[in-house]
C-alpha atoms as a PDB file:
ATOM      1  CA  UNK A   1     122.695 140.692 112.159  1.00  0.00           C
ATOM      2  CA  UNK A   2     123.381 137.023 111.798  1.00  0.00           C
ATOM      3  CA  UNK A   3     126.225 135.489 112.812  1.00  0.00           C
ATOM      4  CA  UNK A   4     129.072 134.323 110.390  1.00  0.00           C
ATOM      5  CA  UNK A   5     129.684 130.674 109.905  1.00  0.00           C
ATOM      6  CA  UNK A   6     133.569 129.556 109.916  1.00  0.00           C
ATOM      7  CA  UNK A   7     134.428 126.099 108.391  1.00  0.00           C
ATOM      8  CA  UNK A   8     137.687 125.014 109.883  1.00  0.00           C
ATOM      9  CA  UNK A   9     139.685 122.337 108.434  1.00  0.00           C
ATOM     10  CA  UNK A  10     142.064 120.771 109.748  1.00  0.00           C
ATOM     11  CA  UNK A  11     145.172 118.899 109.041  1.00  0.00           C
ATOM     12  CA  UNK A  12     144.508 115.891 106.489  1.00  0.00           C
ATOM     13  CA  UNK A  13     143.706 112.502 108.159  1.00  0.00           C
ATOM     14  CA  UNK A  14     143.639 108.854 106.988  1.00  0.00           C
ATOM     15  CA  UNK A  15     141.501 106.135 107.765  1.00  0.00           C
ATOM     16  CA  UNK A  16     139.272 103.942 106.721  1.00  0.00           C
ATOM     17  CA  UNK A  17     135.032 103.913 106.046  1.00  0.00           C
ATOM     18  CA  UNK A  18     133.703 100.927 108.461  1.00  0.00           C
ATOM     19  CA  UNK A  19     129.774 102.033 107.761  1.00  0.00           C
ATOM     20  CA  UNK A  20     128.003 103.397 105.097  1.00  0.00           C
ATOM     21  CA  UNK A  21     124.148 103.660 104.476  1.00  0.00           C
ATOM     22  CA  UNK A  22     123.772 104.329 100.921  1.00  0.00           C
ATOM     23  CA  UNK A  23     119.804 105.056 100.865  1.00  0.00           C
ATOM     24  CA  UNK A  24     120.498 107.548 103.990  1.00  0.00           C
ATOM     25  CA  UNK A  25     123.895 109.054 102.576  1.00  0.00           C
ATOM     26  CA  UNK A  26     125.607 108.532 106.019  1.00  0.00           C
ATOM     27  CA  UNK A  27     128.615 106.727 106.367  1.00  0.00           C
ATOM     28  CA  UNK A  28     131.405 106.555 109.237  1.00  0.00           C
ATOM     29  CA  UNK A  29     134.801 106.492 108.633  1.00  0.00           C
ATOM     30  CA  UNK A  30     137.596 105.517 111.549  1.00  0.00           C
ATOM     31  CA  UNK A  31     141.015 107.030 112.049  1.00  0.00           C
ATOM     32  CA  UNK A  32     144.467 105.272 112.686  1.00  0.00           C
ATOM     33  CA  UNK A  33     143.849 105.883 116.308  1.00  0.00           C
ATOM     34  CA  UNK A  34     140.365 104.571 116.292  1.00  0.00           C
ATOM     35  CA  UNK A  35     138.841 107.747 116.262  1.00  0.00           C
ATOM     36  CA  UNK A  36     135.018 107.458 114.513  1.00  0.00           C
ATOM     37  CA  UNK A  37     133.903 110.302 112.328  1.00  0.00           C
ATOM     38  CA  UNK A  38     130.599 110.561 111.077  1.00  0.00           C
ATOM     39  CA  UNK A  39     130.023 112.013 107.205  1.00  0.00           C
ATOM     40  CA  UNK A  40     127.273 112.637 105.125  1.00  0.00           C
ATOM     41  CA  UNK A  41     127.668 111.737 101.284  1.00  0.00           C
ATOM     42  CA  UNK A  42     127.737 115.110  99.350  1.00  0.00           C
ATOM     43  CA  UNK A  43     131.366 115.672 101.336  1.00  0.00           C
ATOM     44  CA  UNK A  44     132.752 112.713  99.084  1.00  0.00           C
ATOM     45  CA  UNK A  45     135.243 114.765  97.074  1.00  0.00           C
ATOM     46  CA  UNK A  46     135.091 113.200  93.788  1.00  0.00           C
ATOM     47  CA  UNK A  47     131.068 113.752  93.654  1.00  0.00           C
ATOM     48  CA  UNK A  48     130.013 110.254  93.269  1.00  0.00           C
ATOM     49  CA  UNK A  49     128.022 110.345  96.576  1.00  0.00           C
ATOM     50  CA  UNK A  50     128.945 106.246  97.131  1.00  0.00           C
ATOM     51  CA  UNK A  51     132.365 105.223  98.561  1.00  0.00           C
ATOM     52  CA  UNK A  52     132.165 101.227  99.655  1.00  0.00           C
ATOM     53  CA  UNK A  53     132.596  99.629 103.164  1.00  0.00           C
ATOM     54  CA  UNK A  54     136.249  99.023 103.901  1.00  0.00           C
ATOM     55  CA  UNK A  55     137.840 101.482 101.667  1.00  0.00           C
ATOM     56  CA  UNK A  56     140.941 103.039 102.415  1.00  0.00           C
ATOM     57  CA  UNK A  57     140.478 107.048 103.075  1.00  0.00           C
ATOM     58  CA  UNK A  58     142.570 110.966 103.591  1.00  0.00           C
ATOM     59  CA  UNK A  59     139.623 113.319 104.958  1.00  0.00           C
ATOM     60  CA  UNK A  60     139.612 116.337 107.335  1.00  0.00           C
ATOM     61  CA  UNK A  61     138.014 116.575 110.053  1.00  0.00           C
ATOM     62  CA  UNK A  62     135.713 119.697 110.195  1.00  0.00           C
ATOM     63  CA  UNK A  63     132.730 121.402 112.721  1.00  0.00           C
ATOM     64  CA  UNK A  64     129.435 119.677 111.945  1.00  0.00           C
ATOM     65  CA  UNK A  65     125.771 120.803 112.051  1.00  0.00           C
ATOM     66  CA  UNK A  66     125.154 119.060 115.231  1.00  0.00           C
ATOM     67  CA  UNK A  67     128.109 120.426 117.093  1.00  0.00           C
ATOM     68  CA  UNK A  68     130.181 117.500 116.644  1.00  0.00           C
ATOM     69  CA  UNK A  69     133.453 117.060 114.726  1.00  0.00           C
ATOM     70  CA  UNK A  70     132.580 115.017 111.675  1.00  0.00           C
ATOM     71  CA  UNK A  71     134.520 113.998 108.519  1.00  0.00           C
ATOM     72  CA  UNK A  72     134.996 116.267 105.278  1.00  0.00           C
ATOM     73  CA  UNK A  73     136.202 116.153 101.917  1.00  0.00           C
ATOM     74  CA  UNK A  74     136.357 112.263 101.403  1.00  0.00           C
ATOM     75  CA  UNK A  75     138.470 111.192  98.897  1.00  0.00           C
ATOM     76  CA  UNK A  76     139.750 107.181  98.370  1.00  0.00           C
ATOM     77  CA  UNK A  77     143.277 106.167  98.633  1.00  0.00           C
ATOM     78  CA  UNK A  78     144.459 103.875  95.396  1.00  0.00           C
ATOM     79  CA  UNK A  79     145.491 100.258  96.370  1.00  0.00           C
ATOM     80  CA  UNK A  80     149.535 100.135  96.879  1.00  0.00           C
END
């Protein structure tokens, strides 16, 4: 029997992306507090698989492969 895999999310953060390698799909996106998430493209919410350096962010933070808390469901926050 194989184990069951839980995907928790958790409350909605925001941030913004201060690395992103398009050619790789890896990006890193910090909190507010300074807190660094790692991400991999496909968990950009609108699909596009791209989101550019300095963009404003809301994401949850979510279990990742590795064992490390990573970002998830990536979606950019319109100018004000």
């Amino acid at each position: 029997m194989q184990p069951k895999i839980v995907r928790l999310v958790t409350a909605v953060h925001e941030g913004r992306v201060v690395a992103f390698d398009a050619h790789r799909g890896l990006g890193v996106v910090e909190d507010r507090d300074g807190t660094r998430y790692d991400f991999h493209c496909v968990l950009i919410a609108d699909g596009s698989r791209s989101v550019p350096i300095g963009a404003a962010v809301r994401y949850s933070v979510v279990p990742g492969a590795l064992g490390r808390w990573e970002a998830g469901t990536i979606a950019t926050v319109p100018p004000a």
